[in-house]
Protein backbone atom coordinates (compact mmCIF):
# COMPACT_ATOMS: atom_id res chain seq x y z
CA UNK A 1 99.64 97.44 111.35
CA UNK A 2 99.16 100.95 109.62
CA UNK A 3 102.89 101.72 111.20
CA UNK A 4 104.93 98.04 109.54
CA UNK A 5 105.79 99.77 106.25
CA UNK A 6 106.79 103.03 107.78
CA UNK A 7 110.09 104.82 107.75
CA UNK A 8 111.70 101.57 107.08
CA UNK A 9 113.94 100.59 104.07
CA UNK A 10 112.76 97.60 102.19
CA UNK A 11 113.93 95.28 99.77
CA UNK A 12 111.05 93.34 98.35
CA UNK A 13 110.40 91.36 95.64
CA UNK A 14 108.26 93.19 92.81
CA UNK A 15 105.28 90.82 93.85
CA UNK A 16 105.04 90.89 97.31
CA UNK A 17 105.21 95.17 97.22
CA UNK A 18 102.46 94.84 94.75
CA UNK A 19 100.37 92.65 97.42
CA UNK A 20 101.41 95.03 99.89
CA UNK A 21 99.84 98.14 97.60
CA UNK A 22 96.69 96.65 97.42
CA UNK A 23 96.66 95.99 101.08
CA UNK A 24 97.09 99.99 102.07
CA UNK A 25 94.93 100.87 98.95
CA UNK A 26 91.88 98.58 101.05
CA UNK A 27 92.35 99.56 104.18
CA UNK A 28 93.09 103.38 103.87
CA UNK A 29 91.61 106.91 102.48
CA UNK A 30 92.14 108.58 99.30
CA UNK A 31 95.23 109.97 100.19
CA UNK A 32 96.80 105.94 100.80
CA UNK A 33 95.94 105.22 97.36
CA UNK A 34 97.40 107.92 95.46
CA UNK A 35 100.62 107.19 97.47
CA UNK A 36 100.45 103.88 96.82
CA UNK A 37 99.11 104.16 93.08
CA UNK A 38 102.38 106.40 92.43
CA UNK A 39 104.58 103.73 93.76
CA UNK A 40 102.62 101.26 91.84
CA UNK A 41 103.61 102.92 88.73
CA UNK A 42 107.11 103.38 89.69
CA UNK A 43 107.38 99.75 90.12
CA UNK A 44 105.63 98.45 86.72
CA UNK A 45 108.70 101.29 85.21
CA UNK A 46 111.21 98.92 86.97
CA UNK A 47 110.01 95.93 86.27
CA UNK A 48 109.79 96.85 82.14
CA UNK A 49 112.89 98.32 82.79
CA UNK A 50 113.84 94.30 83.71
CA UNK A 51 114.91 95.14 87.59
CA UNK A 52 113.70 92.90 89.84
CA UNK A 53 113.92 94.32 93.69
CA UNK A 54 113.29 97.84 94.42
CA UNK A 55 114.49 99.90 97.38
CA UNK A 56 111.24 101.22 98.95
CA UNK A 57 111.85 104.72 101.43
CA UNK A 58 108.97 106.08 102.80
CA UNK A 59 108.96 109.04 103.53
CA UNK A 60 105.56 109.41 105.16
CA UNK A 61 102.68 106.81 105.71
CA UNK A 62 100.92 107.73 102.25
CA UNK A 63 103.71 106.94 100.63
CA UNK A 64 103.19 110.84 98.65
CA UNK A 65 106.66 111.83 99.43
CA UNK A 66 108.58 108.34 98.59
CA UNK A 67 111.88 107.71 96.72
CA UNK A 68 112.54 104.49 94.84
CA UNK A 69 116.13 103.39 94.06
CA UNK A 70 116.40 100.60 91.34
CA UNK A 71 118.74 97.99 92.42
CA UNK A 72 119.32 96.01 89.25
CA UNK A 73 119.79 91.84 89.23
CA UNK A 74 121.81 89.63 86.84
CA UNK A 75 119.56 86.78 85.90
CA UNK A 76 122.71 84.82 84.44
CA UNK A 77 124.57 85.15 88.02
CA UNK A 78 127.24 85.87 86.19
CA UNK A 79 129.84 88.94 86.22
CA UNK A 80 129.39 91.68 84.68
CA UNK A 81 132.52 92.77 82.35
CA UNK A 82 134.07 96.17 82.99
């Protein structure tokens, strides 16, 4: 299971990462939940920043060395004007 988040690139809602987090933060060391704590962070910025999916890269399995890219959502649906 350790290995399902890994090197993969994800696009999941705000709450299910969140579940996720709290998952690796149980069921790993010290080093899991500063990785994950950081990317919890990152992910409270996005959603006050009113985004709501994030791209999740991890870069290795703590997470330490990840990149989030802020994909941002129209809750109208509508166009956006130029």
């Amino acid at each position: 299971m350790s290995n399902m988040y890994c090197h993969k690139l994800a696009l999941v809602d705000l709450e299910l990462w969140s579940i996720l987090i709290e998952r690796i933060q149980s069921e790993h060391g010290l080093r899991y939940i500063i990785g994950a704590a950081r990317l919890q962070r990152r992910l409270t910025e996005a959603a006050n920043a009113r985004h709501s999916r994030v791209h999740i890269i991890p870069h290795s399995l703590s997470g330490e060395t990840s990149r989030t890219r802020l994909e941002e959502t129209q809750a109208s649906g509508a166009e956006s004007s130029p």
